[in-house]
N, C-alpha and C. Protein backbone atom coordinates (compact mmCIF):
# COMPACT_ATOMS: atom_id res chain seq x y z
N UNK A 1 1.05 30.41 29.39
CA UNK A 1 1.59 29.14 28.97
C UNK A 1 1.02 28.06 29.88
N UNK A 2 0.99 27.17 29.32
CA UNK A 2 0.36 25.88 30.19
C UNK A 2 0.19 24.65 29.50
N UNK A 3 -0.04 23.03 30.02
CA UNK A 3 -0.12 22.05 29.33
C UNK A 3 -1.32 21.33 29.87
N UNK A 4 -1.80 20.62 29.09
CA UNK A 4 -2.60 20.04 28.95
C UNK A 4 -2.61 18.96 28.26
N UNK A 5 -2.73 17.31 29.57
CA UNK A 5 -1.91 16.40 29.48
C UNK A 5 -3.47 15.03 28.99
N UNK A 6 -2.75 14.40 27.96
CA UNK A 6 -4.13 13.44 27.50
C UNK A 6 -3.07 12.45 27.90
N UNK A 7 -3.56 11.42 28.38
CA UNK A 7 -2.88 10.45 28.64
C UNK A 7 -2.61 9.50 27.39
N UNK A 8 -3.76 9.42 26.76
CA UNK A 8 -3.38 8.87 25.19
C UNK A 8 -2.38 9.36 24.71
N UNK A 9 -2.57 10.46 24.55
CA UNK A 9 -1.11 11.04 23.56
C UNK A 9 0.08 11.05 23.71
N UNK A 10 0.04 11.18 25.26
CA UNK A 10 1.32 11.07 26.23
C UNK A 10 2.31 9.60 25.84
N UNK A 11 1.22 8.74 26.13
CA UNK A 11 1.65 7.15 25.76
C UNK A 11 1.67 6.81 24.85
N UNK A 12 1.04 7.21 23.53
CA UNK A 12 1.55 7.25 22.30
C UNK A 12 2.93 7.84 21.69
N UNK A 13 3.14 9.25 22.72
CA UNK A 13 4.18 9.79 21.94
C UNK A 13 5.75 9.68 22.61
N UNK A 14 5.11 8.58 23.55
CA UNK A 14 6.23 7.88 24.13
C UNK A 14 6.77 9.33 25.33
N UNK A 15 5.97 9.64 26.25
CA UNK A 15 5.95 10.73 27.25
C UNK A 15 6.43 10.01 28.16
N UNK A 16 7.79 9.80 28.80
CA UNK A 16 7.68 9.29 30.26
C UNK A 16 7.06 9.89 31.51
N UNK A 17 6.88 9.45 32.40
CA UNK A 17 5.76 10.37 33.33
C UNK A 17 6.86 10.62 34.25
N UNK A 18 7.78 10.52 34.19
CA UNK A 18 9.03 11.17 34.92
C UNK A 18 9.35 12.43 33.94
N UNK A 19 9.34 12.64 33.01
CA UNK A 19 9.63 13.51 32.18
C UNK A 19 8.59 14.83 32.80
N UNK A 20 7.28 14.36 33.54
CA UNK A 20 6.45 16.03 33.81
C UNK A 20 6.86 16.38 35.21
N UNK A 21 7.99 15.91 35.53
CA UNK A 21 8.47 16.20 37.57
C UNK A 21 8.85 17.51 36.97
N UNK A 22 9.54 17.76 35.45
CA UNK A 22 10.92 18.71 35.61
C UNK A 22 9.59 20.11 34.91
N UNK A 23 8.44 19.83 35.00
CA UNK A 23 7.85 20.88 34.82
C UNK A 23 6.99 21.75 35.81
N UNK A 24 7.08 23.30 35.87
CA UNK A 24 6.80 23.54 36.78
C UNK A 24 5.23 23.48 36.85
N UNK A 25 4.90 23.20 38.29
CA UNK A 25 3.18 23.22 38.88
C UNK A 25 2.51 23.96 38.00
N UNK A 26 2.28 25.16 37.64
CA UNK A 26 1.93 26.34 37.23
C UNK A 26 1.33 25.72 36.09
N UNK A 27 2.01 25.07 34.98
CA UNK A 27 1.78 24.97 34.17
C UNK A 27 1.07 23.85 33.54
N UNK A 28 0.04 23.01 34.83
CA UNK A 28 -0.63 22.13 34.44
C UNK A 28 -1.65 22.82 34.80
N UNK A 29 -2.76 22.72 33.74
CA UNK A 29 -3.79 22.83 34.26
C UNK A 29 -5.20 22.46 33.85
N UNK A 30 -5.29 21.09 33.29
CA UNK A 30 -6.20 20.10 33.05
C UNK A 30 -5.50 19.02 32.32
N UNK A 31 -6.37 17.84 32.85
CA UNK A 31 -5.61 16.68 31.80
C UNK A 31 -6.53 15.78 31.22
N UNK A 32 -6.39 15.20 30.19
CA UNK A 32 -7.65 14.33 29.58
C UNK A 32 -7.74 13.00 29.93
N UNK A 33 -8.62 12.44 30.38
CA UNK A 33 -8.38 11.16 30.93
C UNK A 33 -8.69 10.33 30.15
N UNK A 34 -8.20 8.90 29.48
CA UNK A 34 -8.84 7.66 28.55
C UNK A 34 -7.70 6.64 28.55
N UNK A 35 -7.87 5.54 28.44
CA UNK A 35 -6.79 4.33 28.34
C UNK A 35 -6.89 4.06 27.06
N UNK A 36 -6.16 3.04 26.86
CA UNK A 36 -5.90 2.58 25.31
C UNK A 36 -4.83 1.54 25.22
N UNK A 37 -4.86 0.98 23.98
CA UNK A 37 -3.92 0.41 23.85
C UNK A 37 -2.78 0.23 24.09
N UNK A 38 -1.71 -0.65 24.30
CA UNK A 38 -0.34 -0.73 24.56
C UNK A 38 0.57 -0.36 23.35
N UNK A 39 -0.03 -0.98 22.30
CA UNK A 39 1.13 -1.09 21.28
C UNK A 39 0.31 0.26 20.46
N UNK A 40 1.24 0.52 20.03
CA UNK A 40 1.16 2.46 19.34
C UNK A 40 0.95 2.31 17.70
N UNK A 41 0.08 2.21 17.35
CA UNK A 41 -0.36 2.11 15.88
C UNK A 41 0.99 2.60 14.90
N UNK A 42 1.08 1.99 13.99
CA UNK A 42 2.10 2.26 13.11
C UNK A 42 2.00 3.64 11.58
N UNK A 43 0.53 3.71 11.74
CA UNK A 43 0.17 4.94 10.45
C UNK A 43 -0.49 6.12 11.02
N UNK A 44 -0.62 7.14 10.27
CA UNK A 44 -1.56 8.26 11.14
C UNK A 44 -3.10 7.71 11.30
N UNK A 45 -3.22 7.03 10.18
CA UNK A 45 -4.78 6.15 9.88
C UNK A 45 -5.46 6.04 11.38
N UNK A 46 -4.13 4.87 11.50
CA UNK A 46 -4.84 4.33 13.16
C UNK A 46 -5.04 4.66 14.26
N UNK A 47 -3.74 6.03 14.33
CA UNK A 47 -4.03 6.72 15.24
C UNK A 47 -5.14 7.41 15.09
N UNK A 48 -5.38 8.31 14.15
CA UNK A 48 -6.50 9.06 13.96
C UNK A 48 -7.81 8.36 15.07
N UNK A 49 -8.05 6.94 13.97
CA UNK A 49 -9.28 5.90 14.17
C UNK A 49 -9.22 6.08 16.11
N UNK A 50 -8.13 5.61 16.68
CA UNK A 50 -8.08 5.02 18.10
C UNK A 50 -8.36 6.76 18.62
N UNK A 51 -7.50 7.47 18.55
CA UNK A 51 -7.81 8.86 19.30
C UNK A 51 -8.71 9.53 18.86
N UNK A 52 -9.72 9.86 18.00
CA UNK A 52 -11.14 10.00 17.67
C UNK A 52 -12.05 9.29 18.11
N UNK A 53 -11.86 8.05 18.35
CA UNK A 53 -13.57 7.30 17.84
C UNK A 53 -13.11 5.94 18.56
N UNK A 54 -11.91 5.44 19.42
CA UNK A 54 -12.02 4.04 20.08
C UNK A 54 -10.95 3.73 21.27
N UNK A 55 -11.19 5.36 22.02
CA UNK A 55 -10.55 5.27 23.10
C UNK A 55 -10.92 3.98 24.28
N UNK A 56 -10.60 3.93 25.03
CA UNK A 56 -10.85 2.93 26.07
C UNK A 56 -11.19 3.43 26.95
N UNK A 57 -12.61 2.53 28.38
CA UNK A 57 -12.45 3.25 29.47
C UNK A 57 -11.38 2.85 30.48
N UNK A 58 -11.50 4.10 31.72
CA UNK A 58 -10.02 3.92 32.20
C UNK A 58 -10.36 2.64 33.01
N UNK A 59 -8.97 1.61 32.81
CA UNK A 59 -8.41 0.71 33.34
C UNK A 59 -9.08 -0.71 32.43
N UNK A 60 -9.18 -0.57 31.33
CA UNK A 60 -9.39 -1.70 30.27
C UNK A 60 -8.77 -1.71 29.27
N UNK A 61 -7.51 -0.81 29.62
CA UNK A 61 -6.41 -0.65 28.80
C UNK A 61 -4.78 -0.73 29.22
N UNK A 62 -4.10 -0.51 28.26
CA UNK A 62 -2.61 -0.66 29.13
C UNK A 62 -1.71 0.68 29.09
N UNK A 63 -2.83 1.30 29.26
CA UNK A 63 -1.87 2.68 29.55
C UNK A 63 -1.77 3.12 31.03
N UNK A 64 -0.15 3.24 32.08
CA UNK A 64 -0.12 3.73 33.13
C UNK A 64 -0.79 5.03 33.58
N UNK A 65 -2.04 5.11 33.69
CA UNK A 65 -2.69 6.78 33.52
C UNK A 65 -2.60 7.28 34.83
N UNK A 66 -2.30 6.38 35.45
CA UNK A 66 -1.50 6.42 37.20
C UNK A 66 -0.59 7.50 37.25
N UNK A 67 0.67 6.99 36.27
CA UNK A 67 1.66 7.30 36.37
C UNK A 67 1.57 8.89 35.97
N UNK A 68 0.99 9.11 35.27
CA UNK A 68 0.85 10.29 34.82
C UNK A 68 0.37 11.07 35.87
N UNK A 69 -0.70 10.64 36.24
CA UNK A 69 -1.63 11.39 37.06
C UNK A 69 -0.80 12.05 38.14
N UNK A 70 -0.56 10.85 39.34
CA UNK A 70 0.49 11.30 40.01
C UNK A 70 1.68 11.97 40.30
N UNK A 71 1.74 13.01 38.98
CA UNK A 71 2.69 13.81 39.13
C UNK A 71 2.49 14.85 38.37
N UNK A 72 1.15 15.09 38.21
CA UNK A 72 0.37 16.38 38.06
C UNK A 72 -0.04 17.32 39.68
N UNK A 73 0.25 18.64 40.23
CA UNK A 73 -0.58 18.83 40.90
C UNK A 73 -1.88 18.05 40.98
N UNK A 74 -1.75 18.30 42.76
CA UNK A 74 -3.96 17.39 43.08
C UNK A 74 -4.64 18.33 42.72
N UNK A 75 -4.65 19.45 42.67
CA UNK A 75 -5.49 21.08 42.10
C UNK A 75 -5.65 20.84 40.63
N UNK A 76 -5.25 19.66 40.02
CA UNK A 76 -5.60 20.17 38.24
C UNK A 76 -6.45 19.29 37.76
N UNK A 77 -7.28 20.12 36.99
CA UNK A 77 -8.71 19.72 36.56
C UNK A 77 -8.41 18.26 35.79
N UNK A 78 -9.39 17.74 35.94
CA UNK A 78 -9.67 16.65 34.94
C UNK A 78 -11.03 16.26 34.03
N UNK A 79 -10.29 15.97 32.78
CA UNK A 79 -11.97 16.32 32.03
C UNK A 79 -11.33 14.67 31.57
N UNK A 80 -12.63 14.28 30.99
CA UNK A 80 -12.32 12.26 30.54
C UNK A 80 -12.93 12.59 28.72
N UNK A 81 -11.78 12.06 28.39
CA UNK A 81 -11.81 12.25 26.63
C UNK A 81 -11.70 10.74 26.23
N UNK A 82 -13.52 10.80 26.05
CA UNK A 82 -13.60 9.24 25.58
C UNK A 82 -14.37 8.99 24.38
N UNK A 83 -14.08 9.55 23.37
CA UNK A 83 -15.07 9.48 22.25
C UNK A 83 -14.65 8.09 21.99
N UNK A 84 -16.08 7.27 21.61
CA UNK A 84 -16.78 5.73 21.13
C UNK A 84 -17.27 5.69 20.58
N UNK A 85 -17.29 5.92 19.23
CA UNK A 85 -18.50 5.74 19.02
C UNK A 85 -19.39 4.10 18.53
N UNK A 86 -18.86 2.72 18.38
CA UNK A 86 -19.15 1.23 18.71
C UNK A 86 -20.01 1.55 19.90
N UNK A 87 -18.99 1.88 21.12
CA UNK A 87 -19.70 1.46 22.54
C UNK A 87 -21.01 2.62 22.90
N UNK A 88 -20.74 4.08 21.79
CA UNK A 88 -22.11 4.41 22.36
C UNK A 88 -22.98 4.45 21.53
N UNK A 89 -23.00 3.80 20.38
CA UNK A 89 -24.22 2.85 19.56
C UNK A 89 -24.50 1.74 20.25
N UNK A 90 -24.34 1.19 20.97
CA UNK A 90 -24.16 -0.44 21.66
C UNK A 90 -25.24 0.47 22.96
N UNK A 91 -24.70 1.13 23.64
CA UNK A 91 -24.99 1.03 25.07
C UNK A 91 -25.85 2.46 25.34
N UNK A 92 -25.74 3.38 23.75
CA UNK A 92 -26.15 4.71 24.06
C UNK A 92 -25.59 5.81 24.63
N UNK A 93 -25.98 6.71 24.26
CA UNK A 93 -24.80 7.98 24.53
C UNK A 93 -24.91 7.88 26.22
N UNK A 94 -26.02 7.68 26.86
CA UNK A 94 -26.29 8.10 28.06
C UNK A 94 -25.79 6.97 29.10
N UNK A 95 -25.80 5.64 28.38
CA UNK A 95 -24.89 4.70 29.35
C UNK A 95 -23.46 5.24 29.04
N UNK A 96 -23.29 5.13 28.02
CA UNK A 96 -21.89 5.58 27.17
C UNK A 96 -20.67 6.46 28.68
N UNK A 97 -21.82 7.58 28.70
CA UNK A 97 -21.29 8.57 29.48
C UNK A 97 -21.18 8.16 31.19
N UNK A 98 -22.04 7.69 31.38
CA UNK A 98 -22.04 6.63 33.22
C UNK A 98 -20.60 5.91 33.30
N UNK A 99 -20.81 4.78 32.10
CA UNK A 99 -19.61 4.32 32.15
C UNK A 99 -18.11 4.85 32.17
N UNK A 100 -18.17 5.71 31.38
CA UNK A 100 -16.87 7.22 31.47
C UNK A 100 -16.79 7.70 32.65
N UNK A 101 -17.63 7.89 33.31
CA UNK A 101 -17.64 8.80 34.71
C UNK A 101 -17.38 7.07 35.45
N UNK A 102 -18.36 6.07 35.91
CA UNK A 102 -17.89 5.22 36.89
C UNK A 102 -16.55 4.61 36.57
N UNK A 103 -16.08 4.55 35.18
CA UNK A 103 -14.66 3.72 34.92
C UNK A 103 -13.23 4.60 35.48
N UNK A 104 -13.58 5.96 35.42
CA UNK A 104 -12.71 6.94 35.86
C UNK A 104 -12.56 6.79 37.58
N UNK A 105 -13.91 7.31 38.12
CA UNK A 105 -13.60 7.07 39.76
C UNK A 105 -13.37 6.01 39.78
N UNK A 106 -13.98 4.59 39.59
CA UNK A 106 -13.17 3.33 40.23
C UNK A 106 -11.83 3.60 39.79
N UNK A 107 -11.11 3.79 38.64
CA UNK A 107 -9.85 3.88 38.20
C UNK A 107 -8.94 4.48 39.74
N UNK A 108 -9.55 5.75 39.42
CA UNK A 108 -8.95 6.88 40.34
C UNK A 108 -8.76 6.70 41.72
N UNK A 109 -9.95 5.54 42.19
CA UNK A 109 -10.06 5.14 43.72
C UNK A 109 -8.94 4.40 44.00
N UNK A 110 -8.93 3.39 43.36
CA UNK A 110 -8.10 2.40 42.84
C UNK A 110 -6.45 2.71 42.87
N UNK A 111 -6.45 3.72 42.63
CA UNK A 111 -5.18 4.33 42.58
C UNK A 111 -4.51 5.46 43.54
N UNK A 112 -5.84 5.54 44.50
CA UNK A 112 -5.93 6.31 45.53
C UNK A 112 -5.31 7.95 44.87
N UNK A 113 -5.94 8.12 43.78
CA UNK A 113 -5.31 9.66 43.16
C UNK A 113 -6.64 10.25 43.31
């Protein structure tokens, strides 16, 4: 058993990040990293659209991915779930992906997590 925590979904599905204290360590063991929007789409449509294809990088969005983070074990993996596909027609898969990786560590520095 184990979870595996996207911060999108979390904040979409209205997850408080006090809600993962009451779970035990054990059972984290990777989490997906991406920001996004504040306000939570109203159809499956949009969600679909935003969590497929127009995630955000981290910290150009209004999701606390802080909050989350910080109360995951420091031992649990992190993978960054940023499918774009606008920004990596625009900038290319290969900036695309720099930007994913530098928006995450500044995020992460930033937050001293």
């Amino acid at each position: 058993m184990g979870l595996m925590v996207d911060t999108l979904h979390a904040h979409r599905s209205r997850v408080k990040p006090e809600e993962l204290e009451s779970c035990p360590p054990e059972w984290f063991n990777f989490f997906h990293l991406c920001d996004g929007p504040a306000a939570i789409p109203d159809t499956s449509e949009e969600l679909i659209v935003i969590g497929r294809d127009a995630r955000r990088y981290c910290g150009e969005g209004a999701i606390d991915m802080a909050a989350y983070i910080s109360r995951m074990p420091k031992n649990t993996t992190c993978s960054i779930e940023l499918p774009h596909l606008v920004n990596a027609a625009e900038f290319g898969y290969a900036e695309h992906v720099r930007r994913c990786i530098a928006s995450a560590k500044d995020y992460l520095q930033k937050h001293d997590l």
